[in-house]
C-alpha atoms as a PDB file:
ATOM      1  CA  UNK A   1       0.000   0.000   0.000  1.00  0.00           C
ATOM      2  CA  UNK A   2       2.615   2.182   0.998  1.00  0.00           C
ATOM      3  CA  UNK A   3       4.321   1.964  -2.469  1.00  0.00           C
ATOM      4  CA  UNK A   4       1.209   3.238  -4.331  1.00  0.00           C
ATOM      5  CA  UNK A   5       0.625   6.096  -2.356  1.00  0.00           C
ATOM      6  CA  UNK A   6       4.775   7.367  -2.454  1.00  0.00           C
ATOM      7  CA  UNK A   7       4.928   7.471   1.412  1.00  0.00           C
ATOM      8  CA  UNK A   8       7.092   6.027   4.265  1.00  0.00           C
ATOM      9  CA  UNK A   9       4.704   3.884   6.054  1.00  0.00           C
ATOM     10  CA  UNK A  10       6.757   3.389   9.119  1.00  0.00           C
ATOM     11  CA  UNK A  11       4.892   6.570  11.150  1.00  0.00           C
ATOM     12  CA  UNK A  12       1.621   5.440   9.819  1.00  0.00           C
ATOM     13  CA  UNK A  13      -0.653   3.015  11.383  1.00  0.00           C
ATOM     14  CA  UNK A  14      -2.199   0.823   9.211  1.00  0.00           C
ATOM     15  CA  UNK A  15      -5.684   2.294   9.580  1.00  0.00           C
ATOM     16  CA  UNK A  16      -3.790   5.525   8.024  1.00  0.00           C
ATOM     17  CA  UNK A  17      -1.924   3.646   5.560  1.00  0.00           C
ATOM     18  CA  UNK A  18      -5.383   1.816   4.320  1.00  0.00           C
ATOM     19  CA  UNK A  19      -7.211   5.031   4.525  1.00  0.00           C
ATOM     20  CA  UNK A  20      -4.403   7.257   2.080  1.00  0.00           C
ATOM     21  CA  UNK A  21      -4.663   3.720   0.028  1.00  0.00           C
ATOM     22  CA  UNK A  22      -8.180   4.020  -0.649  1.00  0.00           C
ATOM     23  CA  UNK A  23      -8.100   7.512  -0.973  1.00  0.00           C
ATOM     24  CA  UNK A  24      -5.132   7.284  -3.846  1.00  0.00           C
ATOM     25  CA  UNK A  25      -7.335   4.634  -6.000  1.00  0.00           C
ATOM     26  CA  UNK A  26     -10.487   6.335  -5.507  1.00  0.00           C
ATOM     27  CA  UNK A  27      -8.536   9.863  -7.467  1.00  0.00           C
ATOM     28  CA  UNK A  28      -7.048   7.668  -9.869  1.00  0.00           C
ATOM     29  CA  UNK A  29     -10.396   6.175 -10.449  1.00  0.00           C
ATOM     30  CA  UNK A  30     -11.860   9.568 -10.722  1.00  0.00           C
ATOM     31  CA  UNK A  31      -9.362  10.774 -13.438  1.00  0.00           C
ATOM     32  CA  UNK A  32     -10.236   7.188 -15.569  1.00  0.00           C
ATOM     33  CA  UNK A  33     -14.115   7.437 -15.467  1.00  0.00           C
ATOM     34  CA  UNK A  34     -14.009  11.010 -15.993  1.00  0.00           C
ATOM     35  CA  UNK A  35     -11.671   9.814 -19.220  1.00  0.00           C
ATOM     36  CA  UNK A  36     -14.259   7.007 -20.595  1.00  0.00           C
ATOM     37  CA  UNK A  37     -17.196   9.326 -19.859  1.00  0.00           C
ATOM     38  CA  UNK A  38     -15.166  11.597 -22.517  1.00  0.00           C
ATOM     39  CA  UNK A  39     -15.140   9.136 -24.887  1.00  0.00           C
ATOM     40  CA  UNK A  40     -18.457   7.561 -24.192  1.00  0.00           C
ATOM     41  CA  UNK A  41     -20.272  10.573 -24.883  1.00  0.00           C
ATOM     42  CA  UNK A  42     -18.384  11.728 -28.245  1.00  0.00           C
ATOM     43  CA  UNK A  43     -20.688   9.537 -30.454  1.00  0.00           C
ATOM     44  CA  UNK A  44     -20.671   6.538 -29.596  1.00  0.00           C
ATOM     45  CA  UNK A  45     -24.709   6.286 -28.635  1.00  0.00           C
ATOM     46  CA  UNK A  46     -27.859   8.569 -28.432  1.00  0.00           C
ATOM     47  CA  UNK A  47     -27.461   7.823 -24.356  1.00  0.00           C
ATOM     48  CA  UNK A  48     -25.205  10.281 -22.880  1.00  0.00           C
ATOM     49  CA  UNK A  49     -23.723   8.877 -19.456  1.00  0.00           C
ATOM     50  CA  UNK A  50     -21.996  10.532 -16.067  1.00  0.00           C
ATOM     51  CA  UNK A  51     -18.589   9.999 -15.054  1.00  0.00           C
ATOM     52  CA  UNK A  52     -20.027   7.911 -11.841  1.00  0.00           C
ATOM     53  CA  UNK A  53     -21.484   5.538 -14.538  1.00  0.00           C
ATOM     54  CA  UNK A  54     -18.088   4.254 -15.277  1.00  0.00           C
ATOM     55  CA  UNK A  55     -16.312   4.763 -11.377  1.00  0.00           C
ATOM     56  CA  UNK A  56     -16.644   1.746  -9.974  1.00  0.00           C
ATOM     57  CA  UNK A  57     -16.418   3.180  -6.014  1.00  0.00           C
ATOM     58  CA  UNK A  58     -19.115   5.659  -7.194  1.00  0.00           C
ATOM     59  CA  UNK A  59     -21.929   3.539  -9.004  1.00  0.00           C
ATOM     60  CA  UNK A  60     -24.973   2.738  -7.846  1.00  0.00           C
ATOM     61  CA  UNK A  61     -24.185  -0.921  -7.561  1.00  0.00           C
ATOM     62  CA  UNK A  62     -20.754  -0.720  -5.732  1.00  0.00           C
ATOM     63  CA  UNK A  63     -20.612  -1.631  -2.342  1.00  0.00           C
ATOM     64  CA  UNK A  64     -17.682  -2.864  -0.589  1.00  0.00           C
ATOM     65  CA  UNK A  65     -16.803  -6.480  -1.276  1.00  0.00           C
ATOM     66  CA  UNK A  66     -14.286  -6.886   1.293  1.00  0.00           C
ATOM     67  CA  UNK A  67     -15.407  -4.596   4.759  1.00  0.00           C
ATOM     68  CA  UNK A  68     -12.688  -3.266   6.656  1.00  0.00           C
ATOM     69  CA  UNK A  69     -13.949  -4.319  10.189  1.00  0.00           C
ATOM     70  CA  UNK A  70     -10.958  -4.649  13.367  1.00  0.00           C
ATOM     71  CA  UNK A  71     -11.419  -8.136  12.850  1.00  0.00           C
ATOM     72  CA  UNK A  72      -9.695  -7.579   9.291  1.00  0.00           C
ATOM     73  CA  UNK A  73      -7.333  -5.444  10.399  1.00  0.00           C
ATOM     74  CA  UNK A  74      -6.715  -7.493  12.877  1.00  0.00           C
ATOM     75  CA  UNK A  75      -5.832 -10.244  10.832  1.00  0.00           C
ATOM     76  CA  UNK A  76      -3.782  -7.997   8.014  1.00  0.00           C
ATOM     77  CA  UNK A  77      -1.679  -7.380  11.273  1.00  0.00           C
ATOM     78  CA  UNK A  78      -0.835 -10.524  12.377  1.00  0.00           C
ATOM     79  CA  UNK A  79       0.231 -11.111   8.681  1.00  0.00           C
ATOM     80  CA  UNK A  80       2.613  -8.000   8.838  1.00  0.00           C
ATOM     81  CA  UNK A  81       4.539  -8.246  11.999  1.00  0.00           C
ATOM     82  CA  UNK A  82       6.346 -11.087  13.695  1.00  0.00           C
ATOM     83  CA  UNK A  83       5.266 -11.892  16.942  1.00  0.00           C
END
């Protein structure tokens, strides 16, 4: 996670580190369904659609698959250190 957001992740705890995570695909995101609503909307059909149409954190049908409850964090933890 740390990688794709360009930070040191050693002063962040991981609820930070997941929450700059999300944060980074959900602006990257923006930028590509703001793109493909561009090019949608040229020609290609009579049905003109909005840039949440193509975000997938955005639509009307996207709910979180995986829920980021303690008990997950919990467990992404134990993966990450050694005790």
């Amino acid at each position: 996670m740390a990688g794709v957001v360009g930070l040191d992740p050693m002063p962040l705890t991981l609820r930070q580190l997941t929450i700059t995570y999300e944060a980074k695909l959900f602006e990257a995101w923006n930028h590509t369904a703001f793109l493909a609503c561009i090019v949608h909307n040229v020609g290609w059909t009579k049905r003109k659609k909005a840039p949440k149409e193509f975000h997938p954190f955005e639509s009307a049908a996207a709910g979180r698959k995986f829920p980021l409850t303690k008990a997950v964090f919990k467990a992404i933890k134990k993966m990450l250190t050694k005790e």
